[in-house]
C-alpha atoms as a PDB file:
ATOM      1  CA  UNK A   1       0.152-108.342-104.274  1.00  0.00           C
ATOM      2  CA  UNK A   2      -1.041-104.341-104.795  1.00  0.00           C
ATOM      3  CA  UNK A   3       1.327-101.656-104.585  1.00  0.00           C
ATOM      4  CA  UNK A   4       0.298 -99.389-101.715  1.00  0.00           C
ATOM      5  CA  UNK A   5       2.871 -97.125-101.193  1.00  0.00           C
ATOM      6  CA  UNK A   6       5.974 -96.148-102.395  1.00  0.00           C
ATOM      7  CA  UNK A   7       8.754 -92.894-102.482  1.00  0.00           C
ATOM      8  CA  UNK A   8      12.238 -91.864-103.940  1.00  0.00           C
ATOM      9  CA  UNK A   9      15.544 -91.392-102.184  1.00  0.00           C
ATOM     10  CA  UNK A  10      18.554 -89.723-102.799  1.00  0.00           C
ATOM     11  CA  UNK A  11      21.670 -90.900-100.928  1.00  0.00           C
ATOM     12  CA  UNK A  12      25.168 -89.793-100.537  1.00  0.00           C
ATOM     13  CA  UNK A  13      28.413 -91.268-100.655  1.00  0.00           C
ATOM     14  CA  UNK A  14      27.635 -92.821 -97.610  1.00  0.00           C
ATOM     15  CA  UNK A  15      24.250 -94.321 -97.924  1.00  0.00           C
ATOM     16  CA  UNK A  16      22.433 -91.244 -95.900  1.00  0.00           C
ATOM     17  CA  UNK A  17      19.340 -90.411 -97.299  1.00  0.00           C
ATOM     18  CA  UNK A  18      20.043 -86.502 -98.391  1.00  0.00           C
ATOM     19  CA  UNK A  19      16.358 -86.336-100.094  1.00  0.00           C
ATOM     20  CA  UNK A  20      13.286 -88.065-100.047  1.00  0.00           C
ATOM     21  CA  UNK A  21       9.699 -87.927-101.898  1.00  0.00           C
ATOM     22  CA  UNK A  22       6.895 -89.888-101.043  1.00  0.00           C
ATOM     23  CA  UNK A  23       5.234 -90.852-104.589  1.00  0.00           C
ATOM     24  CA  UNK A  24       1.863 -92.525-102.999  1.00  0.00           C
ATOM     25  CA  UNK A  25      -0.481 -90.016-104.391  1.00  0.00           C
ATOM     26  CA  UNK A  26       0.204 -90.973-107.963  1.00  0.00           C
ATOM     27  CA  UNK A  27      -0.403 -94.783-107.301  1.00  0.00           C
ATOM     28  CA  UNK A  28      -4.220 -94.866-108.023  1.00  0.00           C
ATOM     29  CA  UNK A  29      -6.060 -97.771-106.134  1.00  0.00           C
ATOM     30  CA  UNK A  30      -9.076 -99.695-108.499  1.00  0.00           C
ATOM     31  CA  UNK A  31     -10.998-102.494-106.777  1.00  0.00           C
ATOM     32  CA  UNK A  32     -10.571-105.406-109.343  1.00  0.00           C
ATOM     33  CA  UNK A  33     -13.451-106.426-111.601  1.00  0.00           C
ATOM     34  CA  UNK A  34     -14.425-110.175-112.078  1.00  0.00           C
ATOM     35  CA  UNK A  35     -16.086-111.039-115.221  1.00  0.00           C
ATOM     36  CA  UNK A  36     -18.948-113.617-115.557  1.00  0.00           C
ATOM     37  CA  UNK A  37     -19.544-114.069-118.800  1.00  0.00           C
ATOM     38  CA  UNK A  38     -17.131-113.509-121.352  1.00  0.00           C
ATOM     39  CA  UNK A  39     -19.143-112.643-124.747  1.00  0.00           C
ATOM     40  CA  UNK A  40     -16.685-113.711-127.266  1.00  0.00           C
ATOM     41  CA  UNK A  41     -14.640-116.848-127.117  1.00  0.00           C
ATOM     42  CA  UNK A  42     -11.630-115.725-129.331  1.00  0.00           C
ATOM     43  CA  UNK A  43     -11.039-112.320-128.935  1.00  0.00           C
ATOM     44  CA  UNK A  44      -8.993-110.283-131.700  1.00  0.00           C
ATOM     45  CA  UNK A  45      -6.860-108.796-129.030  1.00  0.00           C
ATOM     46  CA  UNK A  46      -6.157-112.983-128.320  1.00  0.00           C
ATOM     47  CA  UNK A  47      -4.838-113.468-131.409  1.00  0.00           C
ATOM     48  CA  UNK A  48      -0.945-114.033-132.064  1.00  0.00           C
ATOM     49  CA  UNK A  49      -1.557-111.921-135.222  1.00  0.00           C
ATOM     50  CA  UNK A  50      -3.277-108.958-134.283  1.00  0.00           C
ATOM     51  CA  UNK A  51      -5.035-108.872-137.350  1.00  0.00           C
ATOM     52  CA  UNK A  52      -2.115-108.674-139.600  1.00  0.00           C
ATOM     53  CA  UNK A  53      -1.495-110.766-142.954  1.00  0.00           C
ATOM     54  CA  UNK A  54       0.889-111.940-144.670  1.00  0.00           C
ATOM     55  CA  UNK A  55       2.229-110.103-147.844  1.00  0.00           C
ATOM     56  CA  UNK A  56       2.100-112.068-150.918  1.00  0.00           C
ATOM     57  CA  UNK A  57       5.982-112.326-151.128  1.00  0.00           C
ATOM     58  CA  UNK A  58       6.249-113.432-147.666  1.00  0.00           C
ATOM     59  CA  UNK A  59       3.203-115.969-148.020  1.00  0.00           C
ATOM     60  CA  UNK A  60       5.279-117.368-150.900  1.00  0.00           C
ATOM     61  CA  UNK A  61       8.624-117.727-149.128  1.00  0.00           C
ATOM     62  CA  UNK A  62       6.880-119.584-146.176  1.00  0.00           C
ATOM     63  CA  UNK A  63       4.884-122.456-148.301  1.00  0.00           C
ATOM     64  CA  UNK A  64       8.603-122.703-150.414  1.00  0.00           C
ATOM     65  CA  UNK A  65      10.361-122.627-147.321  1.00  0.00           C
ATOM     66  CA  UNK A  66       8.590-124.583-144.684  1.00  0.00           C
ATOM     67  CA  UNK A  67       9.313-124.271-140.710  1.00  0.00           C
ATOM     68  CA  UNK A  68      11.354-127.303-139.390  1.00  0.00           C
ATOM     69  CA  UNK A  69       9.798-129.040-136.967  1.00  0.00           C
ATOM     70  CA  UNK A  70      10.779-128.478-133.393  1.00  0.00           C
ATOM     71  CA  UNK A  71      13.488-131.118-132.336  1.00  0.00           C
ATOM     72  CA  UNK A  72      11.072-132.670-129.568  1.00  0.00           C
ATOM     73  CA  UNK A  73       8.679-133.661-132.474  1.00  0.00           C
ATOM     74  CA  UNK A  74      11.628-134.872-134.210  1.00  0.00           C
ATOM     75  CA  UNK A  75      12.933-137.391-131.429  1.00  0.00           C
ATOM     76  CA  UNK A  76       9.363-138.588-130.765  1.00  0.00           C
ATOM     77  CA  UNK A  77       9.157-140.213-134.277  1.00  0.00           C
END
């Protein structure tokens, strides 16, 4: 689905339309570009992360305390 069109409205009270702009100049239309080949297979952008580390306080607190395990895992066992 593209937007194509679209414009703002003032209304009264009543519902009547008391103003109106049409906004459809602003909406720019780009054909859509399909990729072939993707050159790298784990993008930075991809990544959860972003790039960021850990501090070394936090990298401490999370090997002392560990993430419990999600309850699905749990009832599996």
């Amino acid at each position: 689905m593209e937007l194509t069109s679209i414009r703002a409205v003032m209304v009264d009270t009543n519902l009547n339309i008391v103003s109106e702009q049409n906004l459809s100049s602003y909406i720019s239309i780009e054909e859509s570009t399909v990729v072939e080949k993707v050159d790298k297979t784990n993008p930075a952008a991809n990544n959860p992360t972003l790039g960021l580390k850990l501090t070394a306080k936090a990298d401490a607190r999370k090997k002392t305390h560990p993430l419990k395990k999600a309850k699905k895992e749990e009832d599996a066992k």
